[in-house]
PDB file of N, CA and C in Angstrom:
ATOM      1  N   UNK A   1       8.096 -25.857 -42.393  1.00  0.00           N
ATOM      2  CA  UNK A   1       8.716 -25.845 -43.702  1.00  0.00           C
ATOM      3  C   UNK A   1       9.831 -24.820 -43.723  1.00  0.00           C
ATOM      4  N   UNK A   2      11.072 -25.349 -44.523  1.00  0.00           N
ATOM      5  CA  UNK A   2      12.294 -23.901 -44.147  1.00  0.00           C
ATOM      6  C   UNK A   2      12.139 -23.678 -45.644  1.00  0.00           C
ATOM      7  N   UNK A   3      13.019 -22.468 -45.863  1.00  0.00           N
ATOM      8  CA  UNK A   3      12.925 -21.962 -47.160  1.00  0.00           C
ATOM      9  C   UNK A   3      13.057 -22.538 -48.177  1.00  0.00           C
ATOM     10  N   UNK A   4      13.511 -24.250 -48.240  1.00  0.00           N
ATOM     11  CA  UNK A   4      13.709 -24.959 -49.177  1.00  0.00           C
ATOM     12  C   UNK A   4      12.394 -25.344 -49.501  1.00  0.00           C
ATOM     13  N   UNK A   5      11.598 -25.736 -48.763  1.00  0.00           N
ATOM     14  CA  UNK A   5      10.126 -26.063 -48.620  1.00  0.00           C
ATOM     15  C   UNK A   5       8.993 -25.066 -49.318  1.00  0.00           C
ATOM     16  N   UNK A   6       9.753 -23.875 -48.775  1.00  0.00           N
ATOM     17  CA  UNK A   6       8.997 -22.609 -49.273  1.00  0.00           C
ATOM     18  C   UNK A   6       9.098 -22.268 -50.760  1.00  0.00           C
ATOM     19  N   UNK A   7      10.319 -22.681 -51.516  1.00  0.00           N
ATOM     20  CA  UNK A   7      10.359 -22.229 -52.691  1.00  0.00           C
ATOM     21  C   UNK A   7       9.321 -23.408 -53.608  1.00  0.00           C
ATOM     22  N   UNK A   8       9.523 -24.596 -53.105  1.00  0.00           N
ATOM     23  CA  UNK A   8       8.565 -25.896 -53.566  1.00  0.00           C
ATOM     24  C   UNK A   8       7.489 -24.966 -53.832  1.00  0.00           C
ATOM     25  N   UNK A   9       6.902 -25.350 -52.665  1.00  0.00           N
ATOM     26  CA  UNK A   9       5.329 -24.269 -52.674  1.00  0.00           C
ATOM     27  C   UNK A   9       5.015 -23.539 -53.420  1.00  0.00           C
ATOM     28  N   UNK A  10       5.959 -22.602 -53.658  1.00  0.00           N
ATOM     29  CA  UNK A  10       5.643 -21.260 -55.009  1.00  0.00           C
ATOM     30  C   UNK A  10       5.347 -21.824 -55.510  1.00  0.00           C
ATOM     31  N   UNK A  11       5.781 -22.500 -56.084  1.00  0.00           N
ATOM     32  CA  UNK A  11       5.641 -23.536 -57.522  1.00  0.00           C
ATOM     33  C   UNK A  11       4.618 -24.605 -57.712  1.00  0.00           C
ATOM     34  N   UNK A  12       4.064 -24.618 -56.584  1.00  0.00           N
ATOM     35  CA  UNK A  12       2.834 -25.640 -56.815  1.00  0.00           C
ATOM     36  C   UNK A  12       1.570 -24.630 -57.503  1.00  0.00           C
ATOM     37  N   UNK A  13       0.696 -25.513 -57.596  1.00  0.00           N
ATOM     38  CA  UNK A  13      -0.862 -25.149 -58.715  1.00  0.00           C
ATOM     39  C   UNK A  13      -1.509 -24.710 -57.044  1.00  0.00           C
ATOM     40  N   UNK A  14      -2.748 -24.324 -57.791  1.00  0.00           N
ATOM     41  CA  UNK A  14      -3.686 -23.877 -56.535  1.00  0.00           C
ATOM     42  C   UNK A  14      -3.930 -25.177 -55.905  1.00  0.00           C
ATOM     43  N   UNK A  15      -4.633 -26.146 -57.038  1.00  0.00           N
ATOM     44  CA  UNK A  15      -5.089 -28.086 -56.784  1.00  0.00           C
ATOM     45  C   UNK A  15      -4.219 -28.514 -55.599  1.00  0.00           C
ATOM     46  N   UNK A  16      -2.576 -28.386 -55.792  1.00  0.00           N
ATOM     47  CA  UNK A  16      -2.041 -29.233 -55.238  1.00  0.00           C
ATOM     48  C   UNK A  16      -1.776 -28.433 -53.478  1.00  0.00           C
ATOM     49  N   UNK A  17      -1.968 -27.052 -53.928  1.00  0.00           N
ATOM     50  CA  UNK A  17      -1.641 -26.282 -52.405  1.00  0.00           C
ATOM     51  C   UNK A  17      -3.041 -26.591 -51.469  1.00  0.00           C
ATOM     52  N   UNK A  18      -4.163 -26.823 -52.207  1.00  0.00           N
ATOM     53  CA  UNK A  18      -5.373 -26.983 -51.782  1.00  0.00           C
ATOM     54  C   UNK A  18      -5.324 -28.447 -50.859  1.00  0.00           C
ATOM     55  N   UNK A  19      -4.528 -29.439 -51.625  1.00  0.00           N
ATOM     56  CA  UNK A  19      -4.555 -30.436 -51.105  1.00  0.00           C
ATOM     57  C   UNK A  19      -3.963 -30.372 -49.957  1.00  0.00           C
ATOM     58  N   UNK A  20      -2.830 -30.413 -49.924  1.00  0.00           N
ATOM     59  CA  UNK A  20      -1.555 -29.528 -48.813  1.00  0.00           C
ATOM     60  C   UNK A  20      -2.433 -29.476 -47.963  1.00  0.00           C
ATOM     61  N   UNK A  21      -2.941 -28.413 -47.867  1.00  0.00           N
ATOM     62  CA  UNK A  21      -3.889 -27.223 -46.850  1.00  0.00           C
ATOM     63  C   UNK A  21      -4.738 -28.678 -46.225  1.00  0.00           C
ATOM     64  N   UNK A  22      -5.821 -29.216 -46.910  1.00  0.00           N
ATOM     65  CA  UNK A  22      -6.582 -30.176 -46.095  1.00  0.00           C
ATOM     66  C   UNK A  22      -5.619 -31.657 -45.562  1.00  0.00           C
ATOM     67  N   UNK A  23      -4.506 -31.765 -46.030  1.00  0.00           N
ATOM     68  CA  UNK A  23      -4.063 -32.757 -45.363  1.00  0.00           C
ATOM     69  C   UNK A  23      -3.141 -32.430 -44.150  1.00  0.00           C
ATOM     70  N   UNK A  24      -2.916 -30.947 -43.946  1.00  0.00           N
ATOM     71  CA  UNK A  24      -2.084 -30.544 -43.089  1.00  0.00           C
ATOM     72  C   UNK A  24      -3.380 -29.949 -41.878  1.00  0.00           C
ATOM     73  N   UNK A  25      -4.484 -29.886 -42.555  1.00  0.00           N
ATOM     74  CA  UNK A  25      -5.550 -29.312 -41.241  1.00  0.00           C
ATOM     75  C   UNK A  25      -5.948 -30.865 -40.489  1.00  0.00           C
ATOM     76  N   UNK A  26      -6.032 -31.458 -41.481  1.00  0.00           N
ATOM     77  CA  UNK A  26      -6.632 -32.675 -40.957  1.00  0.00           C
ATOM     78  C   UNK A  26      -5.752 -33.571 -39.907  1.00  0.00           C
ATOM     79  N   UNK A  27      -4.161 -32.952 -39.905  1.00  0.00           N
ATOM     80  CA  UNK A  27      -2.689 -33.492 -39.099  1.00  0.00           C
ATOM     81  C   UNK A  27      -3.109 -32.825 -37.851  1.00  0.00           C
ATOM     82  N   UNK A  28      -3.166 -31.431 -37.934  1.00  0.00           N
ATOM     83  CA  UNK A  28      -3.646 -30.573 -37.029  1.00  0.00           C
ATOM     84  C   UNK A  28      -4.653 -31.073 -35.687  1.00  0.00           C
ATOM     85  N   UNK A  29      -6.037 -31.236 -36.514  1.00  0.00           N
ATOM     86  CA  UNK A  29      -6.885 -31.657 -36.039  1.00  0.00           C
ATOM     87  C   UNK A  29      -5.890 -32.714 -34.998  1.00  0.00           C
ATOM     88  N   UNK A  30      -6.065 -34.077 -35.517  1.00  0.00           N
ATOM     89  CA  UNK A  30      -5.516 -35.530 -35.145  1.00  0.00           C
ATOM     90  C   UNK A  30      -4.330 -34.726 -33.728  1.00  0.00           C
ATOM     91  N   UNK A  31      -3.593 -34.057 -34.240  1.00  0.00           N
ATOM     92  CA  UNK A  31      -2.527 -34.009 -33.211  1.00  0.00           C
ATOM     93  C   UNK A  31      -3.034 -33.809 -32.099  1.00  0.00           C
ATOM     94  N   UNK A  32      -3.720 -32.335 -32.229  1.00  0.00           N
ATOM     95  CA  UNK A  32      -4.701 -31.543 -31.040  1.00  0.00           C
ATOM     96  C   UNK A  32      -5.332 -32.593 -30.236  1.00  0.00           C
ATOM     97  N   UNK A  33      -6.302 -33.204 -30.790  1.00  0.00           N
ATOM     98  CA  UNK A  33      -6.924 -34.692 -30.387  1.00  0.00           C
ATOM     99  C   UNK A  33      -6.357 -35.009 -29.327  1.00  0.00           C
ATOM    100  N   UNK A  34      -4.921 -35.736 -29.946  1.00  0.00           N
ATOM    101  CA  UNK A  34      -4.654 -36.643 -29.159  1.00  0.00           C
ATOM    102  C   UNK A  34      -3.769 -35.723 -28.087  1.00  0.00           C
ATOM    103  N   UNK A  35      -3.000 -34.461 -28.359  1.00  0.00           N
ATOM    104  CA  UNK A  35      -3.157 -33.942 -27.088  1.00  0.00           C
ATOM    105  C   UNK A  35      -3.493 -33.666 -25.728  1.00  0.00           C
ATOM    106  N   UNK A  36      -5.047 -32.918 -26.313  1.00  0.00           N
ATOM    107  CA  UNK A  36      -5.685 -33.189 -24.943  1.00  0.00           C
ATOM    108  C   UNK A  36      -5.817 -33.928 -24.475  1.00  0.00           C
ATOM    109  N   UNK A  37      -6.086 -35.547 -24.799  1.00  0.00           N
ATOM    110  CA  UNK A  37      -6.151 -36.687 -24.112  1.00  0.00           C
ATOM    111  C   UNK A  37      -4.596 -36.625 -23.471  1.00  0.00           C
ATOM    112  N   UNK A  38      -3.787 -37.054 -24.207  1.00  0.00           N
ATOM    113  CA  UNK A  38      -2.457 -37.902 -23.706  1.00  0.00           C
ATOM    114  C   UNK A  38      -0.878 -36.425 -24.361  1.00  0.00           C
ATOM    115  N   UNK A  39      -0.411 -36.058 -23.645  1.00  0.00           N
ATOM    116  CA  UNK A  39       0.607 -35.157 -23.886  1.00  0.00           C
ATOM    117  C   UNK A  39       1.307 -35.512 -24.834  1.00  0.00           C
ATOM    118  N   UNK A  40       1.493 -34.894 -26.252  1.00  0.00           N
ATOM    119  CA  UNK A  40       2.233 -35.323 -27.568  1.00  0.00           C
ATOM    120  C   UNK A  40       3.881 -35.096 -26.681  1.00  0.00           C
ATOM    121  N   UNK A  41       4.520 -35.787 -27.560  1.00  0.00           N
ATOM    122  CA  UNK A  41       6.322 -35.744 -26.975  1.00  0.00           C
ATOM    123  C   UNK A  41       6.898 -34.348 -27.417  1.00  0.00           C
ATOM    124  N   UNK A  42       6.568 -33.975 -28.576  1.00  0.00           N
ATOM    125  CA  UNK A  42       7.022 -32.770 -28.407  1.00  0.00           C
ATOM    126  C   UNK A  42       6.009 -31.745 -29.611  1.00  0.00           C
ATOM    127  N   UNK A  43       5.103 -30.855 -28.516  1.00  0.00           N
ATOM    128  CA  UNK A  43       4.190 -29.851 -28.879  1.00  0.00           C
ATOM    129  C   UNK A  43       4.335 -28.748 -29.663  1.00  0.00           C
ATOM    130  N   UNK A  44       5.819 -28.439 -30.070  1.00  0.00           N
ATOM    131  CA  UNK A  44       6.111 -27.426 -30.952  1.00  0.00           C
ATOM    132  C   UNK A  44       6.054 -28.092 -32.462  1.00  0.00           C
ATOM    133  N   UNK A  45       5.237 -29.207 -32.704  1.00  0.00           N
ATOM    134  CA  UNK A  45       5.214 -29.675 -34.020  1.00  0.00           C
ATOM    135  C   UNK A  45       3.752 -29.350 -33.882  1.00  0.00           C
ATOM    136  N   UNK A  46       2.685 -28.722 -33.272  1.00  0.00           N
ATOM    137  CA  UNK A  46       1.836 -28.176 -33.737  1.00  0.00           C
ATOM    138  C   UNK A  46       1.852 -26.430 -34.006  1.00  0.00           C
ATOM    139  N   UNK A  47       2.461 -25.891 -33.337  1.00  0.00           N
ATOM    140  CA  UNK A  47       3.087 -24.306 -33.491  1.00  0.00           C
ATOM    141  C   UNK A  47       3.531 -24.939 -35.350  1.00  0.00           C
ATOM    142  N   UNK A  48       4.894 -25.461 -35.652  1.00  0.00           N
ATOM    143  CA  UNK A  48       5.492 -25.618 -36.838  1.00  0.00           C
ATOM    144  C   UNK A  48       4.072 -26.149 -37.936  1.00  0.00           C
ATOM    145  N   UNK A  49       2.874 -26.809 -37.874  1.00  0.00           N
ATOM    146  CA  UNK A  49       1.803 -27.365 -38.968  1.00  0.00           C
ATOM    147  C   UNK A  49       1.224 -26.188 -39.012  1.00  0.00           C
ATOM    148  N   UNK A  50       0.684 -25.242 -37.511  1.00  0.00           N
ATOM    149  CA  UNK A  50      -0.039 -24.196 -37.625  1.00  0.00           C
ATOM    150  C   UNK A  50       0.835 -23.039 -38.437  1.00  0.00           C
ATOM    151  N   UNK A  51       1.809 -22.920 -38.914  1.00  0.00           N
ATOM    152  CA  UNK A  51       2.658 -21.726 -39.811  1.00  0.00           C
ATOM    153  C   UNK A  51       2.475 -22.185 -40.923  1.00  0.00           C
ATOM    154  N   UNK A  52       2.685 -23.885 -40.971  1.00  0.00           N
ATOM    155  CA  UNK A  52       2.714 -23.901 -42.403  1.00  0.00           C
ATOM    156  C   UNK A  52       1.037 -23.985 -42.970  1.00  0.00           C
ATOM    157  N   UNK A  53       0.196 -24.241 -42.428  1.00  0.00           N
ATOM    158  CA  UNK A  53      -1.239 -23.846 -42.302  1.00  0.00           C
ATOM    159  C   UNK A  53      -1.271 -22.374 -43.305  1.00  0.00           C
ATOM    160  N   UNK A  54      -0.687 -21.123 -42.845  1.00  0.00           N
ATOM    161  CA  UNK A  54      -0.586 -20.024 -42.774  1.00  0.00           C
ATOM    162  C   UNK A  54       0.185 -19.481 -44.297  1.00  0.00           C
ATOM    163  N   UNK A  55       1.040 -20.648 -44.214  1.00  0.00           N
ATOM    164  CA  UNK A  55       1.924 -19.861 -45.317  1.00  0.00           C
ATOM    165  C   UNK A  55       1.254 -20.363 -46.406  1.00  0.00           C
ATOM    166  N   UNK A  56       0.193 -21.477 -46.446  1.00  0.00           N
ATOM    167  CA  UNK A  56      -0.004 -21.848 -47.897  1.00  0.00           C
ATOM    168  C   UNK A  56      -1.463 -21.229 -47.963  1.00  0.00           C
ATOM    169  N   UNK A  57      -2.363 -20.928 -47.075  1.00  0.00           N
ATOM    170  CA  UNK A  57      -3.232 -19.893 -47.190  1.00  0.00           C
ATOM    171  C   UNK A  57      -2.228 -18.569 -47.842  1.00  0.00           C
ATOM    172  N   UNK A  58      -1.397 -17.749 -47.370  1.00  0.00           N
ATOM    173  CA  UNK A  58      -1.452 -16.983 -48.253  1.00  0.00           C
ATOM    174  C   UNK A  58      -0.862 -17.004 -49.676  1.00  0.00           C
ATOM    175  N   UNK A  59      -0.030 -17.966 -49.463  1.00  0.00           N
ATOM    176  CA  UNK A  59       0.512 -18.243 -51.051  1.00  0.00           C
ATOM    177  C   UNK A  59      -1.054 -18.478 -52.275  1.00  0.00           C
ATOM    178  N   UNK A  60      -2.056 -18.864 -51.774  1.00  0.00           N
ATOM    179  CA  UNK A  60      -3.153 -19.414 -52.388  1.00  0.00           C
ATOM    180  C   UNK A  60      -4.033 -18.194 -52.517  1.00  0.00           C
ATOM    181  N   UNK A  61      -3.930 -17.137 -51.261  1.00  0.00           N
ATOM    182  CA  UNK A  61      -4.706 -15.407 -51.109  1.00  0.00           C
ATOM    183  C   UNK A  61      -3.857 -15.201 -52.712  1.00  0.00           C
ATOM    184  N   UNK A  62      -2.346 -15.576 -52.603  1.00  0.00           N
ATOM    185  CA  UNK A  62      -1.573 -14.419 -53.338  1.00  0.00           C
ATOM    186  C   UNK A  62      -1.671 -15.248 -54.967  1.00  0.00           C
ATOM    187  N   UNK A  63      -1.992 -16.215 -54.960  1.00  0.00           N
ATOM    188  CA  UNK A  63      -2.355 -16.867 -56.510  1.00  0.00           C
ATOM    189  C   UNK A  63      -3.805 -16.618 -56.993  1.00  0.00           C
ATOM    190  N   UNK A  64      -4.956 -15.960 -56.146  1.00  0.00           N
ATOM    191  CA  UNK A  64      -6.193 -15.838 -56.393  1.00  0.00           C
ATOM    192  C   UNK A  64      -5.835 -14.429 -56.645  1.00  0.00           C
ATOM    193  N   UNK A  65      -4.973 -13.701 -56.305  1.00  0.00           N
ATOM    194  CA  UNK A  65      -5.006 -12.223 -56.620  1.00  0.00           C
ATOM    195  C   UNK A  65      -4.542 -11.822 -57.322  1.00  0.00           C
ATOM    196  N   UNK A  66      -3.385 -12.730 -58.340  1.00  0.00           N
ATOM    197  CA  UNK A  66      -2.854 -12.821 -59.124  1.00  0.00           C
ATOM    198  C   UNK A  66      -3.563 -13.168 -60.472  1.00  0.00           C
ATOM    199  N   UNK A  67      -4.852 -13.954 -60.001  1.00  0.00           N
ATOM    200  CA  UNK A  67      -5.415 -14.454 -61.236  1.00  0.00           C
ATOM    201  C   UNK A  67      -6.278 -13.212 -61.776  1.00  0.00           C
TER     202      UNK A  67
END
C-alpha cells in the first residue's frame, strides 16, 4: 500500500480494518501455499501483503488506544 492507500486506511472503522486484516492473512496464507509447492513469479508480493499485514495491525493497536 503507498501513502495514498495509507491515508484510506486512517479513515476506515475498526469493522472494516478488521476485515482488511483477515482477507489479507488469508492472501498470505494461499500465496505461501502455493509457494512452497510451485515458485510464485514474483515473491516480493508477499514481503509487500506482510507490511501491509503490519500497518493495519497498528493502525487498529492505535484506534484501540485511542478509544
Amino acid at each position: 500500500m503507498k501513502s495514498k492507500n495509507w491515508n484510506e486506511m486512517k479513515n476506515m472503522t475498526r469493522l472494516e480494518l478488521n476485515a482488511k486484516l483477515n482477507e489479507l492473512q488469508d492472501k498470505i496464507f494461499r500465496l505461501r501455499f502455493r509457494h512452497s509447492t510451485v515458485p510464485v513469479k514474483n515473491p516480493l508480493k508477499i514481503r509487500e501483503i506482510r507490511k501491509d499485514i503490519a500497518r493495519i495491525q497498528t493502525l487498529i493497536a492505535q484506534k484501540k488506544k485511542a478509544k
